[in-house]
Protein backbone atom coordinates (compact mmCIF):
# COMPACT_ATOMS: atom_id res chain seq x y z
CA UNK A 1 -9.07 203.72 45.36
CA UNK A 2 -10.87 207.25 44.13
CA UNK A 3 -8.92 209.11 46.53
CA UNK A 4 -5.72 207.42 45.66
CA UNK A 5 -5.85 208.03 42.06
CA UNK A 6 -6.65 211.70 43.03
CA UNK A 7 -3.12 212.52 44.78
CA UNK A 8 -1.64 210.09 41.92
CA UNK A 9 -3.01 212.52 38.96
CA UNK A 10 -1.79 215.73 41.52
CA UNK A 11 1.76 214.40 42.36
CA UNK A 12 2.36 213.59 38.29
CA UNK A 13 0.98 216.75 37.39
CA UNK A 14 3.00 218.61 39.57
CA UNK A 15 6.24 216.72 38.48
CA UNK A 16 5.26 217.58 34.79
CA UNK A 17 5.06 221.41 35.06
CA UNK A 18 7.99 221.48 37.72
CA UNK A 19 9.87 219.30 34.88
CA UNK A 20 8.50 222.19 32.60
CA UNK A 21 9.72 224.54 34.59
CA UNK A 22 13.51 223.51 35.08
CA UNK A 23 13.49 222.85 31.28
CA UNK A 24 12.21 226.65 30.51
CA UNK A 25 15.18 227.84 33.17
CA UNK A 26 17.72 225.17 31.32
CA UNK A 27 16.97 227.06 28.27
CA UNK A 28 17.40 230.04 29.70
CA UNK A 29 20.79 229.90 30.72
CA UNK A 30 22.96 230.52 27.20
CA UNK A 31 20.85 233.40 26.72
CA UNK A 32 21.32 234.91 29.57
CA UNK A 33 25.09 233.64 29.01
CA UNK A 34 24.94 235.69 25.81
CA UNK A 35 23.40 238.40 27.28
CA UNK A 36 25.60 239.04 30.19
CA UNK A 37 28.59 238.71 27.74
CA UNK A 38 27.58 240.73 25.09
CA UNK A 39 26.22 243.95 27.36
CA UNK A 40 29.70 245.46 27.87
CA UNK A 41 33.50 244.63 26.70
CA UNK A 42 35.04 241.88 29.45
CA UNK A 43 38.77 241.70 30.46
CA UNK A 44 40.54 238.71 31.40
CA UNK A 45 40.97 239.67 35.31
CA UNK A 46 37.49 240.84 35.87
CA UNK A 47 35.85 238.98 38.76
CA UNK A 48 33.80 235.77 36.96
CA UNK A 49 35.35 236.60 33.45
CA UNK A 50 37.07 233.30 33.73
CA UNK A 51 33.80 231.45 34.52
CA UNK A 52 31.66 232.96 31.94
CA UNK A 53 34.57 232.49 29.06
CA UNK A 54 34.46 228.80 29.57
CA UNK A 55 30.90 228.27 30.15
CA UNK A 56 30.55 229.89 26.70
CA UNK A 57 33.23 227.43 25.20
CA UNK A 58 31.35 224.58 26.77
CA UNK A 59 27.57 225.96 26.89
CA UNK A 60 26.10 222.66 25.27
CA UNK A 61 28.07 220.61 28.42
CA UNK A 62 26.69 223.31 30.70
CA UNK A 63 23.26 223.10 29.25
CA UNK A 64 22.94 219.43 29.86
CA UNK A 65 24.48 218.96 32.73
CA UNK A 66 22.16 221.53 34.41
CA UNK A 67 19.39 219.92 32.77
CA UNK A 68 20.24 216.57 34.70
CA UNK A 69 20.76 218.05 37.98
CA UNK A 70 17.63 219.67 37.93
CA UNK A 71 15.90 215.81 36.86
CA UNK A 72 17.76 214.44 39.51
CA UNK A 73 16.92 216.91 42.08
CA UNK A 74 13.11 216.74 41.16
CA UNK A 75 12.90 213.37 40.72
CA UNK A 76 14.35 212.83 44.24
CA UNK A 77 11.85 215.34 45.83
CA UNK A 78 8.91 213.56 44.57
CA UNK A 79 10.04 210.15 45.13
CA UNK A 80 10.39 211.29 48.58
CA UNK A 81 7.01 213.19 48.50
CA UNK A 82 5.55 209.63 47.31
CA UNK A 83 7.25 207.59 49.98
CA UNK A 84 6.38 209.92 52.71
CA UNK A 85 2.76 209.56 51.37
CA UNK A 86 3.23 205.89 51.83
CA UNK A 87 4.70 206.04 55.33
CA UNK A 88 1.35 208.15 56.36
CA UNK A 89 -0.87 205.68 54.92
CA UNK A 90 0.96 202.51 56.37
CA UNK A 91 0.89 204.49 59.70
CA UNK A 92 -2.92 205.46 59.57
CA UNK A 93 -2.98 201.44 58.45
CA UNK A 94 -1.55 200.48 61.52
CA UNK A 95 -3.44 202.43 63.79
CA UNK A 96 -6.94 201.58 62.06
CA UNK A 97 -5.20 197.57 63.47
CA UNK A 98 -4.00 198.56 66.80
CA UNK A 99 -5.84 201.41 68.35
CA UNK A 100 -8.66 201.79 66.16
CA UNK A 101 -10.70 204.04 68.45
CA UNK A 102 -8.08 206.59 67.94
CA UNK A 103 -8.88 209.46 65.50
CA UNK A 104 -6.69 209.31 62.83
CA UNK A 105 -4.45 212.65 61.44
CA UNK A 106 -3.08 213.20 57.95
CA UNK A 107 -1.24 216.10 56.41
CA UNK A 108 -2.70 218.32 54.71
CA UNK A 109 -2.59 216.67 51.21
CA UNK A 110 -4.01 213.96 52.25
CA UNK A 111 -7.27 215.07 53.79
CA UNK A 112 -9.66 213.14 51.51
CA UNK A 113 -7.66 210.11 52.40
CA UNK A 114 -8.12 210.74 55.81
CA UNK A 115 -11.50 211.91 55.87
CA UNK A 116 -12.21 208.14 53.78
CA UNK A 117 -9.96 206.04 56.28
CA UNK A 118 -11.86 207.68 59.41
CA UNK A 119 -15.23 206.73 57.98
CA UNK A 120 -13.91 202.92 57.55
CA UNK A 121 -12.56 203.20 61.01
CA UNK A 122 -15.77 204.45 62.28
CA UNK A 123 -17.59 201.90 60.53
CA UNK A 124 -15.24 199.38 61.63
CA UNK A 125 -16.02 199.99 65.26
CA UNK A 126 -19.61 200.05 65.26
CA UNK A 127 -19.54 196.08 63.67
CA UNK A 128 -17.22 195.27 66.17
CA UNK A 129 -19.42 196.80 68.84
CA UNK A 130 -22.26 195.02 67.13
CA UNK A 131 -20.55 191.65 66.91
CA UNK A 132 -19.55 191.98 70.46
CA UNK A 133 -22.98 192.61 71.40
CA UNK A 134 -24.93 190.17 69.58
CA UNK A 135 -22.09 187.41 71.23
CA UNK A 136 -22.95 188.58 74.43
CA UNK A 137 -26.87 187.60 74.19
CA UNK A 138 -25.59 184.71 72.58
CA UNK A 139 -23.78 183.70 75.46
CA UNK A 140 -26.45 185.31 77.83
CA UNK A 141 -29.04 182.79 76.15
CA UNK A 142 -26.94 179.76 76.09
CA UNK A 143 -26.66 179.94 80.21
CA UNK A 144 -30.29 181.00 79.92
CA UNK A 145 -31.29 177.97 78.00
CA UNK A 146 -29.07 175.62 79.73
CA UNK A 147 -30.24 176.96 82.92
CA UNK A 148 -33.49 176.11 81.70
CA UNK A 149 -33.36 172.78 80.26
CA UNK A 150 -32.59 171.41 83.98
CA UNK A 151 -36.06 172.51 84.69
CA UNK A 152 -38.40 170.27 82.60
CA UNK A 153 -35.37 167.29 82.41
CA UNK A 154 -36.08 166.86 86.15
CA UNK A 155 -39.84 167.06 86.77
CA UNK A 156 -39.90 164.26 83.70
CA UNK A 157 -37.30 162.23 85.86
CA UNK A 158 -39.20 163.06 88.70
CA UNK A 159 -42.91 162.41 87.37
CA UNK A 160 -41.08 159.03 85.72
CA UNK A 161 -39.77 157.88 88.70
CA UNK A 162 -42.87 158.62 91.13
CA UNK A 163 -45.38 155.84 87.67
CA UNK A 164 -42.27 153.24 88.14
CA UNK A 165 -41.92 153.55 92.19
CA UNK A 166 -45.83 153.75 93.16
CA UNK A 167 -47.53 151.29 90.94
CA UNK A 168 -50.52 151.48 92.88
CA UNK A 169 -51.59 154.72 91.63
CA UNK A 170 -55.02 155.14 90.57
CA UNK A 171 -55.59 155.82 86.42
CA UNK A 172 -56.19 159.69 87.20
CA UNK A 173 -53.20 160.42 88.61
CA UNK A 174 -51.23 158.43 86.38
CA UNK A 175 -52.90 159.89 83.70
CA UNK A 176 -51.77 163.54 85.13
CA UNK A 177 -48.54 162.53 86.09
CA UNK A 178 -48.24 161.61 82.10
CA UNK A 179 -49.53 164.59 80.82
CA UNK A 180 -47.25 166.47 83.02
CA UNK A 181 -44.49 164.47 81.50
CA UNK A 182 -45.44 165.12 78.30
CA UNK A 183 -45.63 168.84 78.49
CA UNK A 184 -42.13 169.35 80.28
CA UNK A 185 -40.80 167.35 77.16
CA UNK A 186 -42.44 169.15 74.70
CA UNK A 187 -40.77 172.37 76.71
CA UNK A 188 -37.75 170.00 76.48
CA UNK A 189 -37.56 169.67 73.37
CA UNK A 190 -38.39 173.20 72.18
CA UNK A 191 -35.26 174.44 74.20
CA UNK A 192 -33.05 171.91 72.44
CA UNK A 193 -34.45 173.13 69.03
CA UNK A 194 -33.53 176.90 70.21
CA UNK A 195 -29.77 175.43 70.97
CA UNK A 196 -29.71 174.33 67.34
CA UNK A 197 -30.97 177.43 66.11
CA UNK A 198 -28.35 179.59 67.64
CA UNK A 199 -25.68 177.01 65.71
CA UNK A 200 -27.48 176.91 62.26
CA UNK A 201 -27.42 180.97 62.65
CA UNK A 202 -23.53 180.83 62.19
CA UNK A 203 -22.93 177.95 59.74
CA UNK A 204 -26.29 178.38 57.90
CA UNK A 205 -25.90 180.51 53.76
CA UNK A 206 -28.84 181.02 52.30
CA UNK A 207 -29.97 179.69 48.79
CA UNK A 208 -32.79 179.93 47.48
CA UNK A 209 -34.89 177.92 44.94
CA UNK A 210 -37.53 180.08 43.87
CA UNK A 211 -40.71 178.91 41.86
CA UNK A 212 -44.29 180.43 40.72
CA UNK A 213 -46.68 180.20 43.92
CA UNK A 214 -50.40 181.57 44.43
CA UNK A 215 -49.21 183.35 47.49
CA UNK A 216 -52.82 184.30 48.56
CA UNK A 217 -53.62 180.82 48.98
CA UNK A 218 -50.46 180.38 50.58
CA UNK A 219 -51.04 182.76 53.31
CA UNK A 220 -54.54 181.79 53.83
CA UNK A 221 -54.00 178.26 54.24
CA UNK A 222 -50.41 178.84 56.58
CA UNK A 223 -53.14 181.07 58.44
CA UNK A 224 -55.84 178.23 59.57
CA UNK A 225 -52.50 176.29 60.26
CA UNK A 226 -52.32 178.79 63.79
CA UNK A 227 -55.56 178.35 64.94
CA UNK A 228 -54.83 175.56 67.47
CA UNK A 229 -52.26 177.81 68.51
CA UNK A 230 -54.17 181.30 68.86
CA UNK A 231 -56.79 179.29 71.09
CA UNK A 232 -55.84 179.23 74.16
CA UNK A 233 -55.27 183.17 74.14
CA UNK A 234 -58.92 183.08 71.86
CA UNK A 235 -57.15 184.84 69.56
CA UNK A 236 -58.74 185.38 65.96
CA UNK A 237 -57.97 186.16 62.59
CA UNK A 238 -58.70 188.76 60.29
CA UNK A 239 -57.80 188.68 56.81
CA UNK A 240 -58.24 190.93 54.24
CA UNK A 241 -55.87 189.22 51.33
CA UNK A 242 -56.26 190.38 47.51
CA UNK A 243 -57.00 187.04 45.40
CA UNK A 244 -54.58 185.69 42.41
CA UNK A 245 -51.29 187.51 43.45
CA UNK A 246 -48.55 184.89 41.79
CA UNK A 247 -45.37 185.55 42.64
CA UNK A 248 -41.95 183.56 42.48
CA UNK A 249 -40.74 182.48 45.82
CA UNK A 250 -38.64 180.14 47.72
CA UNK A 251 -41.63 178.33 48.93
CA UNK A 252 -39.73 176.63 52.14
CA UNK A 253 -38.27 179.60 53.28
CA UNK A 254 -40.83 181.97 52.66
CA UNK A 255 -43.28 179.80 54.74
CA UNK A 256 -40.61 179.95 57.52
CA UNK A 257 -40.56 184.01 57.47
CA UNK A 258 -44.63 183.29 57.90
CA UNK A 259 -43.84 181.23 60.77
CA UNK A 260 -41.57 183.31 62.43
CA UNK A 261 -43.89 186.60 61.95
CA UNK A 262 -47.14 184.65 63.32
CA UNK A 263 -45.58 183.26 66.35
CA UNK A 264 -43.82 186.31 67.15
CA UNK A 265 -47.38 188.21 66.28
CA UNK A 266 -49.48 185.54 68.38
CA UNK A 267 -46.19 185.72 71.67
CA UNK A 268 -46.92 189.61 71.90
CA UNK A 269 -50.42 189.91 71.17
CA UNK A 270 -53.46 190.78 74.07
CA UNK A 271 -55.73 187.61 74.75
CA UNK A 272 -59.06 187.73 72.87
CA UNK A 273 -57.98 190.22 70.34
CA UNK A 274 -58.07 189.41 66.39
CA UNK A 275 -55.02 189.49 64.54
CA UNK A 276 -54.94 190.96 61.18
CA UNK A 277 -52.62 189.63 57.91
CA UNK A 278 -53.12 192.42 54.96
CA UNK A 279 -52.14 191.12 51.16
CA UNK A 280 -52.22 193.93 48.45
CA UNK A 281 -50.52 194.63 45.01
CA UNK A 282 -49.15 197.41 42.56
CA UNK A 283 -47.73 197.52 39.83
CA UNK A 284 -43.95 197.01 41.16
CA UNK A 285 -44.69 195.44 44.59
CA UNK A 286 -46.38 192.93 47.12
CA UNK A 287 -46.97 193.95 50.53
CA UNK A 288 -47.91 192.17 53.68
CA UNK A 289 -49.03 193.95 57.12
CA UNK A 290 -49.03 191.30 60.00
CA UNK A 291 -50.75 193.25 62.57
CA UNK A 292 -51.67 192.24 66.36
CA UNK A 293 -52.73 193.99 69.73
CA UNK A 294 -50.24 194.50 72.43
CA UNK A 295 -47.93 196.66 74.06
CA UNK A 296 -46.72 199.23 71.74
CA UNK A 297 -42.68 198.83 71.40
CA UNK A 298 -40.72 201.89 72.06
CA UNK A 299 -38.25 203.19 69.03
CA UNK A 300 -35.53 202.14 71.21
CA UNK A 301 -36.60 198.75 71.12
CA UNK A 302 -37.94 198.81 68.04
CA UNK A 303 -34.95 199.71 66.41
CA UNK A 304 -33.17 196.47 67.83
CA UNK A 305 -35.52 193.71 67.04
CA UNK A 306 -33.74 192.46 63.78
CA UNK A 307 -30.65 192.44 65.86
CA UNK A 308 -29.70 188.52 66.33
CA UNK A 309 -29.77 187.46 69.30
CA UNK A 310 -32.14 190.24 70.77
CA UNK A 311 -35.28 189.33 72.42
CA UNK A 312 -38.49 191.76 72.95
CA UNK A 313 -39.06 189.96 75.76
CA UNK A 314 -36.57 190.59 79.01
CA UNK A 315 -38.18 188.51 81.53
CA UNK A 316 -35.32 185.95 81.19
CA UNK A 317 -38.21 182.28 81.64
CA UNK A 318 -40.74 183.80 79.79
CA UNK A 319 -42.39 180.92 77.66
CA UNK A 320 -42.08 184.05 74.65
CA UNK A 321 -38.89 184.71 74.59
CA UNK A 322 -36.72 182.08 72.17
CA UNK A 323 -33.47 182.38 70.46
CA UNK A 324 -33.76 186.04 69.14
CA UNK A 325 -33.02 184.70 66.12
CA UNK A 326 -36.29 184.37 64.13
CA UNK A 327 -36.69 188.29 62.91
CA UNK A 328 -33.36 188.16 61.87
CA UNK A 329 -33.71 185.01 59.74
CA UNK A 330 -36.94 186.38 58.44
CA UNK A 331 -35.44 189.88 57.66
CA UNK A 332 -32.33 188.21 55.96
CA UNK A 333 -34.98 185.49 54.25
CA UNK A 334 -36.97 188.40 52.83
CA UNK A 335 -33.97 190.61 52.01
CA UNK A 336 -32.27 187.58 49.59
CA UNK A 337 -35.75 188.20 47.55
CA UNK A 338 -34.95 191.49 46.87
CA UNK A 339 -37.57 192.63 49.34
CA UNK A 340 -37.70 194.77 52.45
CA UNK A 341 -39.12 194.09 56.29
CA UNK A 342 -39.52 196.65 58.82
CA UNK A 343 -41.78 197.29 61.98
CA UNK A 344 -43.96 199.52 63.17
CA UNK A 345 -45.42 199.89 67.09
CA UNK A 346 -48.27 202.90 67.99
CA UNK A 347 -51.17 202.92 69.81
CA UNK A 348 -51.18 199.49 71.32
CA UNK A 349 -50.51 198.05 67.94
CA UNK A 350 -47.40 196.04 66.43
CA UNK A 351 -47.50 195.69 62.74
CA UNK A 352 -44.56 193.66 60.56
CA UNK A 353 -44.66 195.20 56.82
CA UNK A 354 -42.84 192.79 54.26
CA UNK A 355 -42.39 193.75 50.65
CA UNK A 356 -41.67 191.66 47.79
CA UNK A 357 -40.58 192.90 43.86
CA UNK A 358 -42.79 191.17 41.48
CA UNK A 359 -39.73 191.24 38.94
C-alpha cells in the first residue's frame, strides 16, 4: 500500500508540471506569433505568410485548441503509463499464483514494488515449505501410530484369550498375564490420546480465561504431582522458586504448558539426575528455567523443536517420542500471554526458559 501511494504521488506530480509545462508553451505561442510578425515587413506570397496572417486573425482559436491537444496528448500518455503499471502488477500477481519460485522482474519505476512483492513471494514459499513439512510428519506419525496401536491391541487379545481358554492357570500367572494386559492398554490408550491430539491441533483456537493465581504454589504443588513419574528413572527435583509471585493466568492452560515442559524434561533427562524448575521476578517480568540432564541438542535440532509435528526423538517406537505437538502448544499457550519460550542445550544440559509480563 506504501509503495503504491509512492508511484501514485510520482505519476500525479509528473502530470502536474508536464500540464505546467504545455500551458507555459500554450502561452507562448501569440508571442512568439507577434514576434515573428512584427520583426520584419511580410508580403502576401512569402512562404508561411498565409499561415501566420490567419493564425493572428484567429490566435484565441489557435490558443485553445493547442491547449487541448496538448491535454489530450498528456492525458493519454499517462493513462497509458498507469495501465501499463497495472498490467506489470497483475503479471507479477499472476506469477506470485502460478510459478511462485520464479524471481519476479519489474521496470525500472517500479523497483520498490518489486523489491516488496519478492519479499512476500519469498515469504510465501518458506510457509508453504513449512506447511508441507509439518504435513509430512503428520502423516509420517499417523502410519507411525497406527502401526503402533496393532502392537499392544494384540498382546491384550492375546493375554485375554490365553485367562478365558486356560482356566486352570495358577493365581500368579493370571495375575501377570493381567498386569501385562493392563500395561499394553494403558500404551493403548496413550496412542489413541496422541491421534486426538494431532486433530485438536487443527480445529483447536485458543481462549483464554485468565485470573489472579499464586504461581509459586502452583508450580510447587504441579511439581510433587511428577514424582511417581520421575521414579522409575530416580529422578529428583530441585527447586529454587521465589515465594508470593501473583500473576494473572489461564490457570488450565498454563498447567498444561507445565505438563508438557515436565514430561518432555523427565523423556530426555539421564536416570538418577535431579531436575531443576527456577521461579524469579523483576520489575516487568516472570521467568521460569526448566532444566534437566541429557544429551545436549544440536542448534540444528534445536532450532526445530517448536515446529509441530517434530519430534527430538527419531527412533520411530521410542516410548518418548509422542505427537510433536506438545512444545508447540506450549509455545503458542505461552505466546497468547504475551510471553516468550525458547530453549537452550550446552554441556549435557537442556533448559526451557518461559517468560511471562506481569502487566
Amino acid at each position: 500500500m506504501k509503495h503504491s501511494l509512492i508511484l501514485s504521488r510520482k505519476l500525479i506530480k509528473q502530470y502536474i508540471l508536464a500540464a505546467l509545462l504545455a500551458v507555459g508553451i500554450t502561452l507562448l505561442v501569440p508571442f512568439a506569433l507577434k514576434f515573428i510578425l512584427g520583426n520584419r515587413a511580410w508580403y502576401y506570397d512569402d512562404f508561411g505568410y498565409p499561415f501566420l496572417a490567419w493564425a493572428n486573425q484567429h490566435l484565441t482559436i489557435l490558443v485553445v485548441v493547442t491547449a487541448l491537444i496538448c491535454w489530450l496528448a498528456l492525458t493519454f500518455y499517462f493513462i497509458a503509463k498507469a495501465t501499463r503499471y497495472l498490467d506489470q502488477a497483475f503479471s507479477a500477481t499472476k506469477q506470485l499464483i502460478t510459478t511462485p519460485e520464479n524471481t519476479i522482474y519489474l521496470s525500472k519505476d517500479l523497483a520498490e514494488f518489486e523489491v516488496e512483492i519478492n519479499r512476500i513471494r519469498e515469504d510465501s514459499l518458506f510457509h508453504q515449505r513449512a506447511a508441507s513439512e509439518a504435513e509430512q510428519r503428520k502423516n509420517e506419525l499417523i502410519v507411525y501410530l497406527a502401526h503402533d496401536l496393532r502392537t499392544p491391541l494384540t498382546s491384550i487379545i492375546g493375554y485375554l484369550t490365553l485367562l478365558i481358554e486356560q482356566p486352570e492357570l495358577d493365581m500368579a500367572t493370571r495375575s501377570k498375564y493381567t498386569q501385562i494386559t493392563l500395561e499394553k492398554a494403558q500404551r493403548l490408550e496413550s496412542l489413541i490420546n496422541e491421534f486426538f491430539e494431532i486433530t485438536r491441533f487443527n480445529l483447536t483456537t485458543i481462549t483464554l480465561e485468565k485470573r489472579l493465581v499464586d504461581l509459586s504454589l502452583m508450580i510447587e504443588q504441579l511439581s510433587y504431582e511428577f514424582l511417581p513419574v520421575m521414579a522409575p528413572k530416580e529422578l529428583t527435583w530441585q527447586l529454587e522458586l521465589a515465594s508470593n509471585i501473583q500473576l494473572e493466568v489461564d490457570v488450565e492452560k498454563f498447567e498444561r504448558v507445565l505438563d508438557n515442559l515436565i514430561k518432555n524434561a523427565i523423556n530426555y533427562a539421564d536416570p538418577k539426575t535431579a531436575l531443576s524448575l527456577e521461579l524469579k521476578e523483576d520489575n516487568q517480568q516472570v521467568q521460569l528455567t526448566l532444566t534437566n540432564h541429557g544429551a545436549t541438542i544440536p542448534q540444528n535440532r534445536l532450532e526445530r523443536i517448536f515446529e509441530p509435528f517434530y519430534r527430538g526423538d527419531s527412533a520411530r517406537n521410542s516410548q518418548t517420542g509422542g505427537t510433536g505437538l506438545g512444545l508447540p502448544i506450549a509455545k503458542e499457550i505461552i505466546e497468547h500471554h504475551g510471553g516468550t519460550l525458547h530453549a537452550e542445550s550446552q554441556n549435557g544440559t537442556f533448559q526451557m526458559i518461559l517468560t511471562l509480563p506481569k502487566t
